[in-house]
C-alpha atoms as a PDB file:
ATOM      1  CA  UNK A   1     133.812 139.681 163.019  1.00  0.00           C
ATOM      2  CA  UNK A   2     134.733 143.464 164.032  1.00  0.00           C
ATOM      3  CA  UNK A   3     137.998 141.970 165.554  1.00  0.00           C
ATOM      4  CA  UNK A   4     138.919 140.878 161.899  1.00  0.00           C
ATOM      5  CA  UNK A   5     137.769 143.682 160.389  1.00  0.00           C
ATOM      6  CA  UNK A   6     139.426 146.268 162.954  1.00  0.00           C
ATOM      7  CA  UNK A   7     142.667 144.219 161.878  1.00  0.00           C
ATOM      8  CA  UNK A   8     141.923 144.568 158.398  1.00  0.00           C
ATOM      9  CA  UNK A   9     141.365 148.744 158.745  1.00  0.00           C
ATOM     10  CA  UNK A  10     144.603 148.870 160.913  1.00  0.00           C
ATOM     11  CA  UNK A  11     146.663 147.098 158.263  1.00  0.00           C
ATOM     12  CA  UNK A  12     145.625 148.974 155.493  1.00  0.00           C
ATOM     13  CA  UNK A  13     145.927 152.329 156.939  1.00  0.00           C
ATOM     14  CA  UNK A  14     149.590 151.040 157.889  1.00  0.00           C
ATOM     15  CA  UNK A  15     150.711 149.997 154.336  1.00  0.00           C
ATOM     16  CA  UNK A  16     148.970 153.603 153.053  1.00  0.00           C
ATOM     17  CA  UNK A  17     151.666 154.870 155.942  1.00  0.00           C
ATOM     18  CA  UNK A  18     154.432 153.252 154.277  1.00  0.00           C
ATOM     19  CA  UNK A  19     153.370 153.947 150.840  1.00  0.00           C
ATOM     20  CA  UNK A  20     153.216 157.670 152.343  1.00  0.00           C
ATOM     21  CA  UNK A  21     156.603 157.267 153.600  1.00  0.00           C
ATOM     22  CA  UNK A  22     158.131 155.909 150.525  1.00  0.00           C
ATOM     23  CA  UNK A  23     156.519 158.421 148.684  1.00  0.00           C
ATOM     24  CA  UNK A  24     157.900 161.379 150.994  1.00  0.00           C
ATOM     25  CA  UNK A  25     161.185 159.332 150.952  1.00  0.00           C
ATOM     26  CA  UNK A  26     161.240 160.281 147.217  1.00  0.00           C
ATOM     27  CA  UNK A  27     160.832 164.208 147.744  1.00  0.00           C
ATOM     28  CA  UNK A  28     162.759 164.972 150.795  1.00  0.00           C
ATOM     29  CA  UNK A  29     166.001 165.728 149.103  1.00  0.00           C
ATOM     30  CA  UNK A  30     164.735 168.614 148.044  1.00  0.00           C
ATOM     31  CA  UNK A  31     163.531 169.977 151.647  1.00  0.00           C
ATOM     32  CA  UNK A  32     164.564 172.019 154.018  1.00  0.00           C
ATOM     33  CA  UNK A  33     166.076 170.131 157.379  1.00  0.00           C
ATOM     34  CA  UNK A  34     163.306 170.847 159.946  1.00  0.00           C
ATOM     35  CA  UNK A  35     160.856 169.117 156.807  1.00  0.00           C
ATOM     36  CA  UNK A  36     163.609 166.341 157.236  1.00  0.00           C
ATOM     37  CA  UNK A  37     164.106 166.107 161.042  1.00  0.00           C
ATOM     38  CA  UNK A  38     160.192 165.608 161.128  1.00  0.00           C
ATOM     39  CA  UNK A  39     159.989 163.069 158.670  1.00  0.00           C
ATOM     40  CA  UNK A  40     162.609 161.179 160.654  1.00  0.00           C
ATOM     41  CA  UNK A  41     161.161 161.162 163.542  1.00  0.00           C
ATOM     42  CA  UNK A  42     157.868 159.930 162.002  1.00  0.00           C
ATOM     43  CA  UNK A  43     159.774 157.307 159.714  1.00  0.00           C
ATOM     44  CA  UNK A  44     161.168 155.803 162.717  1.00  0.00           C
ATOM     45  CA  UNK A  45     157.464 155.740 164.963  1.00  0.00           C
ATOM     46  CA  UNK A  46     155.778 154.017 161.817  1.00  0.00           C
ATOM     47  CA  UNK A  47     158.474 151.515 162.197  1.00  0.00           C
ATOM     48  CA  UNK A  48     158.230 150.711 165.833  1.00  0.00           C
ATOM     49  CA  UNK A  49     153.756 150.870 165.074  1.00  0.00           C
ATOM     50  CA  UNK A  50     154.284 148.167 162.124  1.00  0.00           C
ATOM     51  CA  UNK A  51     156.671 146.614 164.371  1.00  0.00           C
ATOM     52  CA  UNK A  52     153.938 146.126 167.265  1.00  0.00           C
ATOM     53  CA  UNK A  53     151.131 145.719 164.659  1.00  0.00           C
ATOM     54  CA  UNK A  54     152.915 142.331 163.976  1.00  0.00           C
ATOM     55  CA  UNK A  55     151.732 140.186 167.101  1.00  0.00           C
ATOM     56  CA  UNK A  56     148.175 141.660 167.278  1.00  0.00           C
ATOM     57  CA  UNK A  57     147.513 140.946 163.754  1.00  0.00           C
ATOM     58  CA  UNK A  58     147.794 137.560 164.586  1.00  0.00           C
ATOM     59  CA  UNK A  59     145.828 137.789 167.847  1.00  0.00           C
ATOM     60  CA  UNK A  60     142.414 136.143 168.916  1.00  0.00           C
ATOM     61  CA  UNK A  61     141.635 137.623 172.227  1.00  0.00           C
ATOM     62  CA  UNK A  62     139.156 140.541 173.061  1.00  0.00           C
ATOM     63  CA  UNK A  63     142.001 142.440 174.718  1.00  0.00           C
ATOM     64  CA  UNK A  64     143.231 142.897 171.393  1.00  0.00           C
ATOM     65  CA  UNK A  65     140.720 145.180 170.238  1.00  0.00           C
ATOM     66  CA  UNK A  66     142.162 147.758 173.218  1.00  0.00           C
ATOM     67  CA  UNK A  67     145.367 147.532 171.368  1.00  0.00           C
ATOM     68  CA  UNK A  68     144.460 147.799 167.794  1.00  0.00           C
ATOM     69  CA  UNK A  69     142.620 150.658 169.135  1.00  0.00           C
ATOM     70  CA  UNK A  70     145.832 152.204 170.604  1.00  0.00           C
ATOM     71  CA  UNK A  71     147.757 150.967 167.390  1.00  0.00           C
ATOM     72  CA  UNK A  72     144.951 152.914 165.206  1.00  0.00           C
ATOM     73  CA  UNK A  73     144.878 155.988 166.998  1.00  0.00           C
ATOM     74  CA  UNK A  74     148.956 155.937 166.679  1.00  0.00           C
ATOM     75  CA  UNK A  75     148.732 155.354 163.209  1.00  0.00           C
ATOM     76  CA  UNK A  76     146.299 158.240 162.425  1.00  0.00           C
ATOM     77  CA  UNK A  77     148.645 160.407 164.401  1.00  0.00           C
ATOM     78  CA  UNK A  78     151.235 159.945 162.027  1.00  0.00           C
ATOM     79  CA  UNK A  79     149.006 159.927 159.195  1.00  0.00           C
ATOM     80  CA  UNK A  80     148.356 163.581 160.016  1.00  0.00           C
ATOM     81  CA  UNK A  81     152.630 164.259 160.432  1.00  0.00           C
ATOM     82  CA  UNK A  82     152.940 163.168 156.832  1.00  0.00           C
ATOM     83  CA  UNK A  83     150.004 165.392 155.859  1.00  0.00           C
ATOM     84  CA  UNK A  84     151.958 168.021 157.650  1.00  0.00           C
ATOM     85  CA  UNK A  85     155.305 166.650 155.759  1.00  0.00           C
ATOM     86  CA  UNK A  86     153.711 166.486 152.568  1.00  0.00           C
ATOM     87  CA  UNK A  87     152.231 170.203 152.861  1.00  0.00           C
ATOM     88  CA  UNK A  88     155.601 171.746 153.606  1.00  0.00           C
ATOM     89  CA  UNK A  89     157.411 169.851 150.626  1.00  0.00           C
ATOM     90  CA  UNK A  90     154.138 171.624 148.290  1.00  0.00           C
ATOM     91  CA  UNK A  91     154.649 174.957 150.316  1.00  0.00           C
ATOM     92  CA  UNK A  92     158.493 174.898 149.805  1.00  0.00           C
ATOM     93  CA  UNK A  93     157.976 173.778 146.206  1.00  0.00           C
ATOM     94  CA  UNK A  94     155.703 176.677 145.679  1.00  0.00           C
ATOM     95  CA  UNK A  95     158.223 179.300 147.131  1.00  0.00           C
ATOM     96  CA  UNK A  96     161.005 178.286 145.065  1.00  0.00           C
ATOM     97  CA  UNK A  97     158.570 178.796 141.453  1.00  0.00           C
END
């Protein structure tokens, strides 16, 4: 039962990621480049996590759980760049009031 659940906590907090991203993806225009070359760079690691989140989704095994726990800890990681992303947008937005 914690193997199902572990899967279920690991694909919600990656759709939140995309939702993040998509959401960032909205405001970026209006940032400044190194706001943009970071958001890249995390754009593109949330697609290779959700892109190795596919097959362990689906898995059975017990090594799985070593994996979602390498796939979680990835996926907070990046939760905390667009934190970072989504700080400078507010910071830059405040400057130019």
């Amino acid at each position: 039962m914690a193997m199902a659940e572990d899967r279920g906590n690991l694909k919600d907090l990656v759709d939140s990621l995309m939702q993040t991203k998509d959401e960032i993806k909205v405001q970026i225009h209006l940032a400044g480049l190194e706001v943009r070359d970071e958001y890249q760079r995390v754009s593109e690691k949330l697609e290779e996590l959700k892109t190795q989140y596919q097959p362990v989704k689906e898995a059975v095994n017990e090594s799985a759980g070593g994996v979602i726990a390498a796939l979680t800890l990835a996926a907070e990681e990046m939760k905390c760049s667009f934190s970072r992303i989504v700080n400078s947008l507010k910071d830059s937005s405040d400057a130019d009031s």
